[in-house]
C-alpha atoms as a PDB file:
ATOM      1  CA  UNK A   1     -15.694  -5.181   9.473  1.00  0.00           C
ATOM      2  CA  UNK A   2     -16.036  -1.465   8.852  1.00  0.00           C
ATOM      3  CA  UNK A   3     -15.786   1.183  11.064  1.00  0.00           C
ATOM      4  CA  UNK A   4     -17.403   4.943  10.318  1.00  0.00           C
ATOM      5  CA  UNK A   5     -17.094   8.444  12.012  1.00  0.00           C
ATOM      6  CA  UNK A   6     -20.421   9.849  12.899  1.00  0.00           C
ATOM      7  CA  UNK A   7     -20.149  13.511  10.856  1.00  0.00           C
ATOM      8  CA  UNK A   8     -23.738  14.283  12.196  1.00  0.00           C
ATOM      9  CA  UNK A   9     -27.544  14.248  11.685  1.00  0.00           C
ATOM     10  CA  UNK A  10     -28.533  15.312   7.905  1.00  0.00           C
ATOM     11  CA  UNK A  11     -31.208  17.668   8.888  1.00  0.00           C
ATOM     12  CA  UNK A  12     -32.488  18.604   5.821  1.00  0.00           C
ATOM     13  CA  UNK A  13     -33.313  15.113   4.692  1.00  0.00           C
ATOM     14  CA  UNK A  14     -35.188  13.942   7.965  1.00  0.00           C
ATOM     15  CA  UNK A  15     -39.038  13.173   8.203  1.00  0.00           C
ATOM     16  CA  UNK A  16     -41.433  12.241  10.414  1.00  0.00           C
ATOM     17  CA  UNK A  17     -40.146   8.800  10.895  1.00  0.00           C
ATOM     18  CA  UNK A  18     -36.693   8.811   9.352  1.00  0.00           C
ATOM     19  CA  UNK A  19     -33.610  10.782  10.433  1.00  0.00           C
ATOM     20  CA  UNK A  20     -29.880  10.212   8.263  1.00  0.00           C
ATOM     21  CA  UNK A  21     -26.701  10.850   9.673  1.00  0.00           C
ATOM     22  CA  UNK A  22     -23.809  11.715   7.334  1.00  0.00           C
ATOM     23  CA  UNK A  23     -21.228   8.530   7.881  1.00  0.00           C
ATOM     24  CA  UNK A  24     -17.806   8.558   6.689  1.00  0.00           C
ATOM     25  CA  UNK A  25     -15.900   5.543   6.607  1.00  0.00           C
ATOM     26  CA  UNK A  26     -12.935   5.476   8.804  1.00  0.00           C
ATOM     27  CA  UNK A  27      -9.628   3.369   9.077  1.00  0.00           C
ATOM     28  CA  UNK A  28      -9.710   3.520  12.949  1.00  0.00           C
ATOM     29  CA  UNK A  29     -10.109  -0.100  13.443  1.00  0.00           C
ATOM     30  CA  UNK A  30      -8.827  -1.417  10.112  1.00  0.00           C
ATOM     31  CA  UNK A  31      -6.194  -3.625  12.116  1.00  0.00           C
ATOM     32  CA  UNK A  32      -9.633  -5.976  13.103  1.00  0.00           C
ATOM     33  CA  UNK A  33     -11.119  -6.209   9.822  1.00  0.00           C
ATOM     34  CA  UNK A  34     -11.883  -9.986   9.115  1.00  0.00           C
ATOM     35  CA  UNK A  35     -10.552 -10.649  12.508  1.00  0.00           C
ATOM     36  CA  UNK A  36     -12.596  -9.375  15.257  1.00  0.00           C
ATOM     37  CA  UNK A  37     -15.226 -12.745  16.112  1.00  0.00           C
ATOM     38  CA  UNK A  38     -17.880 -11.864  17.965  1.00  0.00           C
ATOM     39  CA  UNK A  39     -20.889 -14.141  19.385  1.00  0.00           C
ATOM     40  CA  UNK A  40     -23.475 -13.413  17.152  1.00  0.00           C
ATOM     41  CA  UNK A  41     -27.144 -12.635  18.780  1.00  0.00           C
ATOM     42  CA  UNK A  42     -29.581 -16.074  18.594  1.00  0.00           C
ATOM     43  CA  UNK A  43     -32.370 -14.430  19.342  1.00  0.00           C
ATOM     44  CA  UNK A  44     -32.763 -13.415  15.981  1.00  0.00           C
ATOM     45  CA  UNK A  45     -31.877 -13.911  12.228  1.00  0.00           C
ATOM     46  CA  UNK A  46     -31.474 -10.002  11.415  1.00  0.00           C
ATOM     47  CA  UNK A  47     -28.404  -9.496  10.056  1.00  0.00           C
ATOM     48  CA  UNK A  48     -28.448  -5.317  10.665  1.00  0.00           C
ATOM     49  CA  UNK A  49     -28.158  -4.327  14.644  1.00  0.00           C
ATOM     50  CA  UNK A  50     -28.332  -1.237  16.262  1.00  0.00           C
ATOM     51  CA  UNK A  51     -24.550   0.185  17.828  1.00  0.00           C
ATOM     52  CA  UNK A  52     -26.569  -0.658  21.315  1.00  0.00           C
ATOM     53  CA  UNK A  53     -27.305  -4.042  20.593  1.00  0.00           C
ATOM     54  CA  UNK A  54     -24.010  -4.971  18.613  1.00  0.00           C
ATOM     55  CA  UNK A  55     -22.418  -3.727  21.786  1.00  0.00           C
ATOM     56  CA  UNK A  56     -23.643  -6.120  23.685  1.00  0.00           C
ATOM     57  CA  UNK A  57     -21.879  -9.819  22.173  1.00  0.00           C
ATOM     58  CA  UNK A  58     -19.524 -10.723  23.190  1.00  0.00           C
ATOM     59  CA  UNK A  59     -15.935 -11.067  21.473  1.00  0.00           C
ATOM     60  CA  UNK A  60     -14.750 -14.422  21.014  1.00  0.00           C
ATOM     61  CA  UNK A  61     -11.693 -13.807  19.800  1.00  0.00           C
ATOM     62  CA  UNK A  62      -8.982 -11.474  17.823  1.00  0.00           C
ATOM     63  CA  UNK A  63      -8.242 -13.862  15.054  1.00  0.00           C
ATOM     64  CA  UNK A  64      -4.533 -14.322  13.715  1.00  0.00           C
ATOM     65  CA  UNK A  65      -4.492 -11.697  10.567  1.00  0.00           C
ATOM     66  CA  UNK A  66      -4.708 -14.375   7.338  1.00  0.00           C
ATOM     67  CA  UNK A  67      -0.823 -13.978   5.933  1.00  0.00           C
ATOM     68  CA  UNK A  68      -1.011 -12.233   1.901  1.00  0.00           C
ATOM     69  CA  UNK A  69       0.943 -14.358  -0.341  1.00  0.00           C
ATOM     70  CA  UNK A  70       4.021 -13.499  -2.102  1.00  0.00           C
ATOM     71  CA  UNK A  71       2.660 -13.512  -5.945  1.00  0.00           C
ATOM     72  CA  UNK A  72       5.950 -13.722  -7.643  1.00  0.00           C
ATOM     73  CA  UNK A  73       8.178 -10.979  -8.492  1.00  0.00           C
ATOM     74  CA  UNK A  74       6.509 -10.807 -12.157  1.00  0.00           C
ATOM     75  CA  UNK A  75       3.455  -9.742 -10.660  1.00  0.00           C
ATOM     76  CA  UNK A  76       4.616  -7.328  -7.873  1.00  0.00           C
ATOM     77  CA  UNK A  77       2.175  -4.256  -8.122  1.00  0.00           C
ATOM     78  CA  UNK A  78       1.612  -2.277  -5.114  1.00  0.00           C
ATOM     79  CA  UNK A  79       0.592   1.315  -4.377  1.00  0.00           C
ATOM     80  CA  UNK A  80       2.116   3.401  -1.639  1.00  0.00           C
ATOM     81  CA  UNK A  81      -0.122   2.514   1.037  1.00  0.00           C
ATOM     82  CA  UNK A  82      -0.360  -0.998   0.083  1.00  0.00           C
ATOM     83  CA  UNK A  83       3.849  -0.577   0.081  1.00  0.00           C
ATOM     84  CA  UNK A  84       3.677   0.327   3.767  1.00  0.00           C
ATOM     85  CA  UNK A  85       1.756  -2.819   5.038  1.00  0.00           C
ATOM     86  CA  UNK A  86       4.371  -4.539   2.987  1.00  0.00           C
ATOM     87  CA  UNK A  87       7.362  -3.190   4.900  1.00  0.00           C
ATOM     88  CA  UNK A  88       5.581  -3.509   8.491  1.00  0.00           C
ATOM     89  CA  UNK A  89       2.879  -5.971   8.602  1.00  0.00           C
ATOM     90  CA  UNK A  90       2.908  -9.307   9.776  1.00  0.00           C
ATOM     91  CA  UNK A  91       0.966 -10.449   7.105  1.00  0.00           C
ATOM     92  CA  UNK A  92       3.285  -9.767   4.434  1.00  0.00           C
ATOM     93  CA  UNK A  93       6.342 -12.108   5.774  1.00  0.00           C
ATOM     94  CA  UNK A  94       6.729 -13.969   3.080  1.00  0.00           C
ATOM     95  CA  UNK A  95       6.672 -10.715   0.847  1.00  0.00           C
ATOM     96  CA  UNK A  96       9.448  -9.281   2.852  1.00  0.00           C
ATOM     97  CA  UNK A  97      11.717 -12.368   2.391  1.00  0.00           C
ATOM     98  CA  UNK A  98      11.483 -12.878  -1.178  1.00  0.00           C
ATOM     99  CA  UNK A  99      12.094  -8.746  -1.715  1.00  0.00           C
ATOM    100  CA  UNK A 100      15.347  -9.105   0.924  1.00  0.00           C
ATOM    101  CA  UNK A 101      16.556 -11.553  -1.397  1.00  0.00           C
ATOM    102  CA  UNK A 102      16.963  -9.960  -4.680  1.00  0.00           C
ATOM    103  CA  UNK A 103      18.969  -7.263  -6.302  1.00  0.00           C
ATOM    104  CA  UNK A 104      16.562  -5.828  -8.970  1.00  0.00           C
ATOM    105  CA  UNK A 105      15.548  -3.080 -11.327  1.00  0.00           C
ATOM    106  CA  UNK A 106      11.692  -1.693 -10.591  1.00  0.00           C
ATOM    107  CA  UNK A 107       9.855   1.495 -11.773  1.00  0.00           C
ATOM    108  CA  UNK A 108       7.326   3.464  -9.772  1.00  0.00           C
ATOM    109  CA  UNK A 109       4.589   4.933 -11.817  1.00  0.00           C
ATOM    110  CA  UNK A 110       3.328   8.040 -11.165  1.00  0.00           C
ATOM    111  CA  UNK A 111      -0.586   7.299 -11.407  1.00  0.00           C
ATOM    112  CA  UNK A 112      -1.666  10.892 -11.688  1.00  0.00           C
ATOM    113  CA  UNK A 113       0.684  12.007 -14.361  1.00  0.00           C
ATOM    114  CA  UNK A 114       1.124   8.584 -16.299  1.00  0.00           C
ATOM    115  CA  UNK A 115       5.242   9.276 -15.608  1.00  0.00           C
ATOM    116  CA  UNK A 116       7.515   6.816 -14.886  1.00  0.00           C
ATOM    117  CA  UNK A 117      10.480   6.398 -12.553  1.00  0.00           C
ATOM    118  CA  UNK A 118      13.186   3.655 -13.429  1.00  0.00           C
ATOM    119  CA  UNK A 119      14.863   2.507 -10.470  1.00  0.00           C
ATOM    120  CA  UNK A 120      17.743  -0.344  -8.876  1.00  0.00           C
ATOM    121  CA  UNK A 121      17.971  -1.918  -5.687  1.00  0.00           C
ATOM    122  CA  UNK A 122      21.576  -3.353  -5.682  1.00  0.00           C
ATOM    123  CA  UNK A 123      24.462  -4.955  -3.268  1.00  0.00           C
ATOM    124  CA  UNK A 124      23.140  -5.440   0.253  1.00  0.00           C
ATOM    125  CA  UNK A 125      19.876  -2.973   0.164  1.00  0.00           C
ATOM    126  CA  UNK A 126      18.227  -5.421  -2.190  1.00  0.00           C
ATOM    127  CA  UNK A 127      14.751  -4.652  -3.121  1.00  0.00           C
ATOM    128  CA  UNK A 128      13.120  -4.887   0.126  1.00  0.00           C
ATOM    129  CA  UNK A 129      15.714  -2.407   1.669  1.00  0.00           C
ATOM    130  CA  UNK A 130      15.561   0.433  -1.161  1.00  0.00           C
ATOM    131  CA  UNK A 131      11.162   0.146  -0.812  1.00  0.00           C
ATOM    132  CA  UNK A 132      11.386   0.792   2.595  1.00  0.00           C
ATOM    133  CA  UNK A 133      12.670   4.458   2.323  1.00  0.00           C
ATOM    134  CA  UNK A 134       9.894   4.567  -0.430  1.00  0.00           C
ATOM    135  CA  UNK A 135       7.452   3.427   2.130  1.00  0.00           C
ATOM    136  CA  UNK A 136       9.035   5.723   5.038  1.00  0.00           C
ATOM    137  CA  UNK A 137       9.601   9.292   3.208  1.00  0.00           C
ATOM    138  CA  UNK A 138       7.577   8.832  -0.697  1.00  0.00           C
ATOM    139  CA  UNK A 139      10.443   9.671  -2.174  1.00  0.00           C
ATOM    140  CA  UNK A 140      13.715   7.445  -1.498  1.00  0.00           C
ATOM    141  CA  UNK A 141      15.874  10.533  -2.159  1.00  0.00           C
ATOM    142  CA  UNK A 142      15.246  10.756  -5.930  1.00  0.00           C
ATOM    143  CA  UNK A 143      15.227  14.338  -7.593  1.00  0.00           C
ATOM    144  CA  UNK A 144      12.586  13.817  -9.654  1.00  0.00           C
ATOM    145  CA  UNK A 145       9.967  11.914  -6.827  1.00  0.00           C
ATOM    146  CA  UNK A 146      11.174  14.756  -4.323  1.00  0.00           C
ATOM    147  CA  UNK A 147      10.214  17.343  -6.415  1.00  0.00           C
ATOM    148  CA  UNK A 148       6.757  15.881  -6.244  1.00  0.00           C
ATOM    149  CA  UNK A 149       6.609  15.522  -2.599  1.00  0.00           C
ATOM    150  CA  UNK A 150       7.670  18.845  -2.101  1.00  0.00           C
ATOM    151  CA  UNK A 151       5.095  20.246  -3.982  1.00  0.00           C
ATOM    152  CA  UNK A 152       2.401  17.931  -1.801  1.00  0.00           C
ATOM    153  CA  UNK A 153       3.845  15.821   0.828  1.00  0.00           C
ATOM    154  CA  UNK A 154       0.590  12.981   0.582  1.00  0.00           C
ATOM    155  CA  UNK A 155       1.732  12.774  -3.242  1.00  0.00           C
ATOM    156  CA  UNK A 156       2.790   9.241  -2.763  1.00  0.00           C
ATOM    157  CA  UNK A 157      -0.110   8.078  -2.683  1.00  0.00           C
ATOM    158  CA  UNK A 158      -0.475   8.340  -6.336  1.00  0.00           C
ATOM    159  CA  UNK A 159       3.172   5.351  -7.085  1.00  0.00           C
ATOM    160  CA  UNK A 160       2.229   2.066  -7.671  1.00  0.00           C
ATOM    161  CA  UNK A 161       5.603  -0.356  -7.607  1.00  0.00           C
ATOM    162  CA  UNK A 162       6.591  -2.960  -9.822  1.00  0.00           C
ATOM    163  CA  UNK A 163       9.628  -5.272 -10.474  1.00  0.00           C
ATOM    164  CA  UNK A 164      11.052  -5.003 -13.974  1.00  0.00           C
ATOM    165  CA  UNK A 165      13.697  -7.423 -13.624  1.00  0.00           C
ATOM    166  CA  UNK A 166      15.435  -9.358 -10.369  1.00  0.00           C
ATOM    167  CA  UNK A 167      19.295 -10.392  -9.704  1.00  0.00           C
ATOM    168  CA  UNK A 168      20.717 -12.726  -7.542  1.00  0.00           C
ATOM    169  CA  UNK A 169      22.643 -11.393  -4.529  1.00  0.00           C
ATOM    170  CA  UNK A 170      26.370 -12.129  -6.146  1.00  0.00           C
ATOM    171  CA  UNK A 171      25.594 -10.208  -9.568  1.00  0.00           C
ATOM    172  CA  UNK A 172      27.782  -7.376 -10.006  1.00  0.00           C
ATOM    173  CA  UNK A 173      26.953  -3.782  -9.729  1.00  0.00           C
ATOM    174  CA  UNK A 174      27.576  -2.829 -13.247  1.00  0.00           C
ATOM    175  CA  UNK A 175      25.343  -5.642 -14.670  1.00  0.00           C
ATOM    176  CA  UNK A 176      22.566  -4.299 -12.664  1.00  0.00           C
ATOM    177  CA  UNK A 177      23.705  -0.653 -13.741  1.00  0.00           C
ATOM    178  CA  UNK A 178      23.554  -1.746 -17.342  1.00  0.00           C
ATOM    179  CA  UNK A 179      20.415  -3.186 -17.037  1.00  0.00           C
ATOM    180  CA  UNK A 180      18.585   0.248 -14.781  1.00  0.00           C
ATOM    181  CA  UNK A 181      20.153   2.563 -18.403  1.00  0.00           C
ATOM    182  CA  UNK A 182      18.468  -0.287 -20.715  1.00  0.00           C
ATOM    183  CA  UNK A 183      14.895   0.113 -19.059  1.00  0.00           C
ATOM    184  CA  UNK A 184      15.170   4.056 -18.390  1.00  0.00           C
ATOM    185  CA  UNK A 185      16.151   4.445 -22.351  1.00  0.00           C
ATOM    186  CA  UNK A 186      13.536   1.718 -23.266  1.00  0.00           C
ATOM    187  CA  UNK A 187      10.493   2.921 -20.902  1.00  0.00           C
ATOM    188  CA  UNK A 188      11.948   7.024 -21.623  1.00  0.00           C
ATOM    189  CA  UNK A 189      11.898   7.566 -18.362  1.00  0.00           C
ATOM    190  CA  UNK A 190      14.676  10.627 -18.393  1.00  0.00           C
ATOM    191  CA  UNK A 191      13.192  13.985 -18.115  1.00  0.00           C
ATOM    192  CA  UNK A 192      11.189  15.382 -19.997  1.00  0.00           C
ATOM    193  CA  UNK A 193       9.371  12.159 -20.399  1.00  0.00           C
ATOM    194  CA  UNK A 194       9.511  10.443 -16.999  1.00  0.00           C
ATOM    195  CA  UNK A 195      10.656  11.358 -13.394  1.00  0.00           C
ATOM    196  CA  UNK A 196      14.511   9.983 -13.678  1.00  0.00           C
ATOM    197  CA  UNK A 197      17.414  13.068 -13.657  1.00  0.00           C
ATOM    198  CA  UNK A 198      20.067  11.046 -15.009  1.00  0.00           C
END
């Protein structure tokens, strides 16, 4: 199911049958998309209705959103906004548990530039913990991703997040240390290549 914002009539392209309205697609009920059941009209097998007609049947039900499943930390690749429904939707439980449970190294590409940012999630933040301030502010703190934000706060939009390499809970710090320099010097991540600082 889409939803779209009514902008207005398109004046100049109506005729003496025809008007067009300029329709912009809208995120206002994206929480019911493939969820919303309605009872569809009998009365006829034409599948376009008018906004008076399609307000008239009935809703069935609200069906149970269908739960996205965890493809494997190898093939973790998310943008910002997909990042966010990670961290708070219902759908993604089984995401959420299998990022809680691993220390790991990831890098956030910046999709405008082509610039990379090497990253860890160690100790008790694990993964899940240190892509929720990614997901709450766009920039987790980080000099380089701050600097970006600053300069245009929706800039977040352009990461996409992957996993590089996962730990279990009980490795040390400075094995996961070791392995965040290894990537940064491998991918050249360090200014002025990439978006690390140090």
């Amino acid at each position: 199911m889409k939803a779209y914002e009514n902008l207005g009539e398109l004046v100049d392209q109506r005729t003496e049958t025809l008007r067009y309205f300029n329709l912009k697609e809208t995120e206002l009920m994206s929480s019911l998309s493939g969820r919303l059941v309605v009872e569809w009209s009998k009365d006829t097998i034409n599948w376009a209705k008018s906004g008076t007609a399609a307000a008239r049947f009935p809703i069935v039900e609200i069906a149970d959103p269908a739960r996205v499943p965890f493809p494997g930390y190898d093939f973790v690749r998310v943008s910002h906004d997909q990042l966010q429904d990670v961290i708070s939707d219902p759908r993604y439980e089984s995401w959420r548990t299998a990022l809680g449970s691993v220390q790991g190294i990831y890098v956030i590409t910046d999709t405008d530039s082509g610039k990379l940012y090497v990253g860890k999630a160690d100790g008790a933040e694990r993964i899940f913990g240190r892509w929720s301030q990614y997901a709450k502010d766009g920039h987790g703190g980080n000099k380089g991703l701050l600097e970006l934000v600053g300069l245009d706060p929706d800039h977040a939009k352009h990461y996409a997040f992957s996993i590089l390499r996962v730990f279990g809970p009980t490795v040390p710090t400075p094995e996961v240390d070791a392995a965040e320099e290894h990537y940064k010097n491998a991918l050249q991540t360090k200014k002025p290549f990439g978006l690390n600082h140090n």
